[in-house]
Protein backbone atom coordinates (compact mmCIF):
# COMPACT_ATOMS: atom_id res chain seq x y z
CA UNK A 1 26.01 -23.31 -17.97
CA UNK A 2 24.23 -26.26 -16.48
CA UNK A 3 20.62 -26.32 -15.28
CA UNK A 4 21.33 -27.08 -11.38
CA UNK A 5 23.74 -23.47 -12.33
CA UNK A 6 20.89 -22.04 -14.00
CA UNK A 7 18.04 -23.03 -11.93
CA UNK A 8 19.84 -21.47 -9.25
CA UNK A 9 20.67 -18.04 -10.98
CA UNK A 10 17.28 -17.91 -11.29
CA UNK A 11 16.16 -18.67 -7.94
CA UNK A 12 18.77 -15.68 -6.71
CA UNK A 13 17.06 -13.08 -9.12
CA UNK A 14 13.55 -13.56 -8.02
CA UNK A 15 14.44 -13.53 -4.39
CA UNK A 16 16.44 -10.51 -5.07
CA UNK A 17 13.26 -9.24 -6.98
CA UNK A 18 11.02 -10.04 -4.31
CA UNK A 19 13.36 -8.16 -1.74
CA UNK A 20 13.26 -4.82 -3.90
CA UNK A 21 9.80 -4.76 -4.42
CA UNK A 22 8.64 -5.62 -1.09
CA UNK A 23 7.85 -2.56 0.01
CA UNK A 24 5.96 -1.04 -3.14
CA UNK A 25 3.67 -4.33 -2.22
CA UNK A 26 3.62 -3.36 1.27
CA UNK A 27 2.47 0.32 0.35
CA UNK A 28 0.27 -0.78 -2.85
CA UNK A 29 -3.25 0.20 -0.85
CA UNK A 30 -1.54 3.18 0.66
CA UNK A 31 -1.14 4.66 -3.03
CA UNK A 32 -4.76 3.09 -4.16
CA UNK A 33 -5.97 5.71 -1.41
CA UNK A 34 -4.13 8.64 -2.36
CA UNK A 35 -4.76 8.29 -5.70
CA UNK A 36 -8.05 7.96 -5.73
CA UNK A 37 -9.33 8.47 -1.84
CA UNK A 38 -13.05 8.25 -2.77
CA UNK A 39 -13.14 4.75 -4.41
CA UNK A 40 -15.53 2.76 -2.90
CA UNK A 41 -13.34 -0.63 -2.74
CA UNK A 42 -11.00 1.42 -0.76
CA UNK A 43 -10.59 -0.89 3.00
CA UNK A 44 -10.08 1.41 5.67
CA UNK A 45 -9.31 -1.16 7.73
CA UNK A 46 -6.29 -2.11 5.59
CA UNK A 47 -5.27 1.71 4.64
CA UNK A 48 -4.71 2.36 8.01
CA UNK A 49 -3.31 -0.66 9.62
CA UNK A 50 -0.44 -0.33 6.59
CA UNK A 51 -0.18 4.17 7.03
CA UNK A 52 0.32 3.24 10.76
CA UNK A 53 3.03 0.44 9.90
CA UNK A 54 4.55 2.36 7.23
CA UNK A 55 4.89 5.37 8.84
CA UNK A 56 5.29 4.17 12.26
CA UNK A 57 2.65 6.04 14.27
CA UNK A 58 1.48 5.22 17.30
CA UNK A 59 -2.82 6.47 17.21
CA UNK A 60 -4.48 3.57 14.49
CA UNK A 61 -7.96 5.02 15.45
CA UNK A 62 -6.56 8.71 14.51
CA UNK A 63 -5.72 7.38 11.14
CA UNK A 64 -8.97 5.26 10.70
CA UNK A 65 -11.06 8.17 11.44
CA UNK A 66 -8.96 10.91 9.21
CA UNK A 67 -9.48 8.13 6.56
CA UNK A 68 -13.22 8.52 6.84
CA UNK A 69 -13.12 12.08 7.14
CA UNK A 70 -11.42 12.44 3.86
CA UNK A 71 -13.39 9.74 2.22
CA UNK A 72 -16.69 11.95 3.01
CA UNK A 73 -15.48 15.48 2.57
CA UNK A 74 -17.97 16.38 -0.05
CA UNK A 75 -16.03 19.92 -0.66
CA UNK A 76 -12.78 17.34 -1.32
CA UNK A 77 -14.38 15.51 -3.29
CA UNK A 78 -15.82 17.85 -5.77
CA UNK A 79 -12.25 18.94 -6.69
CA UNK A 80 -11.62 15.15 -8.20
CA UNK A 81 -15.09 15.30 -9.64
């Protein structure tokens, strides 16, 4: 195989690698959150704006607020404790 045929080969897997994992990217603070909702470097901002995208809802506040709520339940929070 010559490089150009190699180079390209190569190019081809990591687009194809990039398409497949685009969306675990996309959802990557989504599962930060529910893993672990009561991390402090948790954005809210960002949590929500990608919930509302990803699951295609139309209230952003409603999610930015239920964020919150969750983040200070103090009952929720001593079950992870």
């Amino acid at each position: 195989m010559d490089r150009t045929t190699y180079c390209d080969n190569i190019l081809l897997f990591l687009k194809e690698f990039e398409r497949r994992f685009k969306t675990l990217n996309e959802i990557e603070d989504i599962v930060s959150f529910s893993s672990c909702p009561f991390n402090e470097n948790i954005d809210v901002e960002s949590v929500a704006l990608k919930l509302h995208n990803f699951l295609g809802t139309t209230n952003l506040s409603f999610l930015k607020e239920e964020i919150v709520n969750i983040k200070c339940d103090i009952n929720l929070k001593s079950f992870f404790s």
